[in-house]
N, C-alpha and C. Protein backbone atom coordinates (compact mmCIF):
# COMPACT_ATOMS: atom_id res chain seq x y z
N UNK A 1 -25.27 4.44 -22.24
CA UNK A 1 -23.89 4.57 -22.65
C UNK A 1 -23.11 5.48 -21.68
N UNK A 2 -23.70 6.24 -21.17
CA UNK A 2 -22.94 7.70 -20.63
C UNK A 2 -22.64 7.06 -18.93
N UNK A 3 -23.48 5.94 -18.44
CA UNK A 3 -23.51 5.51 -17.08
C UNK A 3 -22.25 4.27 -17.26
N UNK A 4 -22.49 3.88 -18.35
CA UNK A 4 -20.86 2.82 -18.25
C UNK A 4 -19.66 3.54 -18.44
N UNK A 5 -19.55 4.77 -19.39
CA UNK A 5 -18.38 5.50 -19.08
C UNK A 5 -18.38 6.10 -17.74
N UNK A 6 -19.01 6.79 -17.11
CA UNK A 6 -18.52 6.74 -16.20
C UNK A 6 -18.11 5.90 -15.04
N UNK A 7 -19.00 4.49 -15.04
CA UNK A 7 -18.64 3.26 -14.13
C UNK A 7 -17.06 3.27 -14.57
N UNK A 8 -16.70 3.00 -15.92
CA UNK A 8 -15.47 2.80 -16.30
C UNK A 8 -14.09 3.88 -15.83
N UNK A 9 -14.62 5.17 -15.48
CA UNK A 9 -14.36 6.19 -14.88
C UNK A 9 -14.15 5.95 -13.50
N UNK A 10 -14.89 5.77 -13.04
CA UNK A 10 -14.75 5.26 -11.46
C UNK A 10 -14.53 4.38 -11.19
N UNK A 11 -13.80 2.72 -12.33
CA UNK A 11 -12.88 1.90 -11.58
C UNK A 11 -11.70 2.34 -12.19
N UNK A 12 -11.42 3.20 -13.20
CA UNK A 12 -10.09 3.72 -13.40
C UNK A 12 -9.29 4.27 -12.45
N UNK A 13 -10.09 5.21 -11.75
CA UNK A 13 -9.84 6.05 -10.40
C UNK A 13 -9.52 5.25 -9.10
N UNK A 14 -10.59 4.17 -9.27
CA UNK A 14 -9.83 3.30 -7.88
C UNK A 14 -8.73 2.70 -8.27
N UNK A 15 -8.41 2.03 -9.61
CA UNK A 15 -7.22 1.52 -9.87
C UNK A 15 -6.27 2.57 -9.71
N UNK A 16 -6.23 3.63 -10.22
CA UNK A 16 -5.18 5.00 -9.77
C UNK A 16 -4.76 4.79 -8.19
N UNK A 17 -5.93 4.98 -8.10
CA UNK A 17 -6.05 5.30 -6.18
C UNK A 17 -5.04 3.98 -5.21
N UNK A 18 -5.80 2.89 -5.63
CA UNK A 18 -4.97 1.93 -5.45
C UNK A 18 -3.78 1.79 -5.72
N UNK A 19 -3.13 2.08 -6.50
CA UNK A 19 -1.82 1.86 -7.18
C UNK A 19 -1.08 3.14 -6.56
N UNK A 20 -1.62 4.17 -5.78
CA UNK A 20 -0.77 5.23 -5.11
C UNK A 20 -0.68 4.57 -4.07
N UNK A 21 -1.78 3.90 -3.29
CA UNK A 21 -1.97 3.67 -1.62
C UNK A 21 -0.71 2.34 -1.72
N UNK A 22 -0.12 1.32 -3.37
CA UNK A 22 0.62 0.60 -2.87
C UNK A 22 1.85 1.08 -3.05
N UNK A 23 2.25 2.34 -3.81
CA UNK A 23 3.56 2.77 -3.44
C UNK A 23 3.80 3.48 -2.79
N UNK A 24 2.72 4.25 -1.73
CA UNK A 24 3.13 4.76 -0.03
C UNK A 24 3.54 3.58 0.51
N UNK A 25 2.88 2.81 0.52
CA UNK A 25 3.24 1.55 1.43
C UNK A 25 4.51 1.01 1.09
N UNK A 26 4.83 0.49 0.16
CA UNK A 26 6.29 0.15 -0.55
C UNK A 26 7.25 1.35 0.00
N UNK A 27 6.95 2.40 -0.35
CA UNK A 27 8.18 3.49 -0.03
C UNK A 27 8.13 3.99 1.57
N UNK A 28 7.16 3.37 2.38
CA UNK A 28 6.82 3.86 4.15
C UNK A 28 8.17 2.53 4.03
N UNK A 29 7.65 1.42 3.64
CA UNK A 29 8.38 -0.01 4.38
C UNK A 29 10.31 0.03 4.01
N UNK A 30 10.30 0.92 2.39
CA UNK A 30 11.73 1.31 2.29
C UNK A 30 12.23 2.49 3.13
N UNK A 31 11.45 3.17 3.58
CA UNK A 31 11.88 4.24 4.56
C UNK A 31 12.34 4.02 6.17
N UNK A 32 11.50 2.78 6.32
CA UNK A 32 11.93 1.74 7.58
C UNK A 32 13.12 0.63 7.55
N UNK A 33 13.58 0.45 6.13
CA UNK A 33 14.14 -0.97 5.66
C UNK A 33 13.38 -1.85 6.07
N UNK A 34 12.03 -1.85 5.64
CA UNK A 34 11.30 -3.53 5.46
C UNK A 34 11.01 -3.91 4.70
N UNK A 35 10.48 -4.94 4.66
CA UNK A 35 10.46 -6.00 3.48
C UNK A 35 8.60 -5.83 3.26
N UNK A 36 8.55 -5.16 2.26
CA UNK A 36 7.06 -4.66 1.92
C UNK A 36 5.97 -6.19 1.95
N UNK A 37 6.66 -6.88 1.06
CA UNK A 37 6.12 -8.61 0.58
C UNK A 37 6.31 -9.03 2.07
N UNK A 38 7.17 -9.24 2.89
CA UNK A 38 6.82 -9.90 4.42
C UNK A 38 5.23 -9.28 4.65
N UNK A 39 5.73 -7.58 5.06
CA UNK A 39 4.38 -7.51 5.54
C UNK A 39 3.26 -8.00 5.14
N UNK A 40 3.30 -7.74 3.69
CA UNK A 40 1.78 -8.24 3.37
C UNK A 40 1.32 -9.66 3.25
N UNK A 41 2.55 -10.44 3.44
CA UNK A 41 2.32 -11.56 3.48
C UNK A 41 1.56 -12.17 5.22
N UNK A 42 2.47 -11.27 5.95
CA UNK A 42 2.06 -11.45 7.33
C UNK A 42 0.67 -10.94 7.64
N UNK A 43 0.46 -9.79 6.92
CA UNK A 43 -0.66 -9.60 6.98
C UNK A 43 -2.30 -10.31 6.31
N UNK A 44 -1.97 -11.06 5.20
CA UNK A 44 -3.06 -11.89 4.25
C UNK A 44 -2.27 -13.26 3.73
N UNK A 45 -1.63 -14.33 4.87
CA UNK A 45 -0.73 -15.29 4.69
C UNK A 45 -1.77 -16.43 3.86
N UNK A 46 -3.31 -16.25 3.72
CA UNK A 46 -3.69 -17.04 2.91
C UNK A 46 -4.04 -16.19 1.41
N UNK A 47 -3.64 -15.05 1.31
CA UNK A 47 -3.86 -14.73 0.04
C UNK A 47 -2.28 -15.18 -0.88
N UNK A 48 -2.39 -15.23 -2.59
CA UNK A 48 -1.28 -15.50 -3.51
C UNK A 48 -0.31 -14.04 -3.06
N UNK A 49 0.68 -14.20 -3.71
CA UNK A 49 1.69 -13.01 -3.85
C UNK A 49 0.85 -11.81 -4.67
N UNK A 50 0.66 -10.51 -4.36
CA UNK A 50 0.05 -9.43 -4.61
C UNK A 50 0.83 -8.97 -6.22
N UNK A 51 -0.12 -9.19 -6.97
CA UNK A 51 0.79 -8.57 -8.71
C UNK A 51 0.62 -7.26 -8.43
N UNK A 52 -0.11 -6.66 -7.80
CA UNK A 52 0.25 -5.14 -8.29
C UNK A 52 1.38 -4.38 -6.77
N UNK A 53 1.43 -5.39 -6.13
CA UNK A 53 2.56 -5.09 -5.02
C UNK A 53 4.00 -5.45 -6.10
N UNK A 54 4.14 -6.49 -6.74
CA UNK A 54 5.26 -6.84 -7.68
C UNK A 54 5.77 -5.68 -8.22
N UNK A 55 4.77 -5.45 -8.89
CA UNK A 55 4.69 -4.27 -10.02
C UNK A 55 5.32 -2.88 -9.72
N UNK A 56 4.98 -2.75 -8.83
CA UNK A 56 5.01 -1.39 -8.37
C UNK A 56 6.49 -2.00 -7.23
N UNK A 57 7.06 -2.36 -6.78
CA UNK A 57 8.62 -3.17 -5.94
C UNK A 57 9.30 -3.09 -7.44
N UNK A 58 9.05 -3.56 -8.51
CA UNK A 58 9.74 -3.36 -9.67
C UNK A 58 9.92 -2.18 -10.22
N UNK A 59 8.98 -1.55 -10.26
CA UNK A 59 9.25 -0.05 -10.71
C UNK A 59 10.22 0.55 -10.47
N UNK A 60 10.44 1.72 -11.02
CA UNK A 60 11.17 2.87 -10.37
C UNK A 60 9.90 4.03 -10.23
N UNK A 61 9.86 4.20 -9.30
CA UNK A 61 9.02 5.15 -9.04
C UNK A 61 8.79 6.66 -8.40
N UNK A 62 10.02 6.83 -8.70
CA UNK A 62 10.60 8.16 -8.30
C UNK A 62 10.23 8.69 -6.89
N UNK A 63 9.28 7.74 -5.93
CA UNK A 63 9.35 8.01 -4.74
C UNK A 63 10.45 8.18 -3.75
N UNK A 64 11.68 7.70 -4.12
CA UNK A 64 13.10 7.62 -3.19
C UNK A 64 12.86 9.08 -2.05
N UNK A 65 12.37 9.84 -2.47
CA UNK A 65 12.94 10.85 -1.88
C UNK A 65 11.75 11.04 -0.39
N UNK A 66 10.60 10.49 -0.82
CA UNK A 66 9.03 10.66 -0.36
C UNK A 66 9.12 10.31 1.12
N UNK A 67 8.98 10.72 2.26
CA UNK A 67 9.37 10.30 3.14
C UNK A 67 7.58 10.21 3.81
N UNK A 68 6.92 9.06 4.42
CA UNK A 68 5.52 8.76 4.36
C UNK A 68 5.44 8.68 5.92
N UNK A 69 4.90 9.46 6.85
CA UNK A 69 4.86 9.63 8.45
C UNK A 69 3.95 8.23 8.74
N UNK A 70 4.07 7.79 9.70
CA UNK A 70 3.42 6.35 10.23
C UNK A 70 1.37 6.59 10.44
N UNK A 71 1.45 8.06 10.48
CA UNK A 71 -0.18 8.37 10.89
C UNK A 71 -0.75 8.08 9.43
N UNK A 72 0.05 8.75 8.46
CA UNK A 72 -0.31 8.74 7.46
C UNK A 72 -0.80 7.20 6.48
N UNK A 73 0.26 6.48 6.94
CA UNK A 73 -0.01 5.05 6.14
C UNK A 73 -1.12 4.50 6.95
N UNK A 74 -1.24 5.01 7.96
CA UNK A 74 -2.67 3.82 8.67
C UNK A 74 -3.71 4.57 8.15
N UNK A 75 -3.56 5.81 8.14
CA UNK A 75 -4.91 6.15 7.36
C UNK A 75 -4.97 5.48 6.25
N UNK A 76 -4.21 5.57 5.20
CA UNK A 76 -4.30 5.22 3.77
C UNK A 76 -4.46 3.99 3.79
N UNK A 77 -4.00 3.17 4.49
CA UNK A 77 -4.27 1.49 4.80
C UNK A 77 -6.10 1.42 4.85
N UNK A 78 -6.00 1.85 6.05
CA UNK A 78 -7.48 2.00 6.61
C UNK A 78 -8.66 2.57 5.58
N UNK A 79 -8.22 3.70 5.08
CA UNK A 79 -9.32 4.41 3.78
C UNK A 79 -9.42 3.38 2.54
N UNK A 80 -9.00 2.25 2.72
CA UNK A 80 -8.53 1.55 1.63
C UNK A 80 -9.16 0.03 2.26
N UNK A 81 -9.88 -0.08 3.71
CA UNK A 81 -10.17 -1.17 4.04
C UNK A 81 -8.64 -2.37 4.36
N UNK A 82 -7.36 -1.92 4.23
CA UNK A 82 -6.71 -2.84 4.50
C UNK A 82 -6.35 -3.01 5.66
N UNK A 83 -7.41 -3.09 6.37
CA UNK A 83 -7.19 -2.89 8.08
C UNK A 83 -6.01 -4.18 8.38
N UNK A 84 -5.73 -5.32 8.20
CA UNK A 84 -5.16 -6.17 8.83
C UNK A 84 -4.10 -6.04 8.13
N UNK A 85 -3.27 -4.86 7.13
CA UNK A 85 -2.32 -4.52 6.48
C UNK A 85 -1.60 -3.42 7.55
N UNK A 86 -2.72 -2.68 8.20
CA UNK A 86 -2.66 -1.53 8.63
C UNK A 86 -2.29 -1.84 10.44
N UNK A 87 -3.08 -3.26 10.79
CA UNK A 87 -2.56 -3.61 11.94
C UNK A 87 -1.01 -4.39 12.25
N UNK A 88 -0.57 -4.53 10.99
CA UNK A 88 0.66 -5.21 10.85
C UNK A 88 1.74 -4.10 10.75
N UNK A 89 1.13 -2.81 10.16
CA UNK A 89 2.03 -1.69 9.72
C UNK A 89 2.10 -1.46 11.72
N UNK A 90 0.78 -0.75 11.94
CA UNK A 90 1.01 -0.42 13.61
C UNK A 90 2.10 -1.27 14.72
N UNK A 91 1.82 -2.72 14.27
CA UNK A 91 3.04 -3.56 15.17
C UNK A 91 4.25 -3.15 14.96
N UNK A 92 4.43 -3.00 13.90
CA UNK A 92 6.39 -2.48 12.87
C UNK A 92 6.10 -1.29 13.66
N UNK A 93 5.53 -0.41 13.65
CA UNK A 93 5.73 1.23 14.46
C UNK A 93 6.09 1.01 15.99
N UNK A 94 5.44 0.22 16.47
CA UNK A 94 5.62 -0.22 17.64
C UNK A 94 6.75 -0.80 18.19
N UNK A 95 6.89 -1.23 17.60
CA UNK A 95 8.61 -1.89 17.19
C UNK A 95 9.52 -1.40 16.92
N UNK A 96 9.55 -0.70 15.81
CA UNK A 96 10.90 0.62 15.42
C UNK A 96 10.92 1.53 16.53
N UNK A 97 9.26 2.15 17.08
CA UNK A 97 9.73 2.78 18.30
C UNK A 97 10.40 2.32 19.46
N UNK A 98 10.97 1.26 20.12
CA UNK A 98 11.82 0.92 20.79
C UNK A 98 13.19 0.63 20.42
């Protein structure tokens, strides 16, 4: 009993975890004016539309103010395995920098 609460514990935490790493990303791409859903579309063009990317673009999430440095989201991309999220974020950096 005590090993499924905590399993249940530790996908609560990644769902937390997850659900922060997608409103850095949402609030990095509003801090750039981009279109969060392009990227990720550009980035996983054979995956469906992302529900918890929806979710969290719908929110209010009191991030407005959060301003997310470009080192920072590739880490969080990257710690998160979304490397081909994270190589799409690097192109946009590459880009805004000119």
């Amino acid at each position: 009993m005590e090993f499924k609460n905590i399993d249940e514990q530790v996908i609560q935490k990644y769902k937390e975890d997850e659900t922060l790493m997608v409103r850095l990303f949402v609030q990095w791409c509003a801090n750039h004016d981009l279109d969060s859903q392009t990227l990720y579309q550009k980035a996983y063009p054979a995956q469906p539309l992302n529900v918890l990317l929806e979710e969290v673009i719908e929110s209010d999430d009191g991030f407005d103010e959060l301003h997310i440095d470009n080192e920072t989201m590739l880490d969080v991309l990257q710690m998160f395995g979304n490397d081909d999220l994270a190589f799409v974020v690097a192109d946009e950096i590459q880009r805004l920098k000119k």
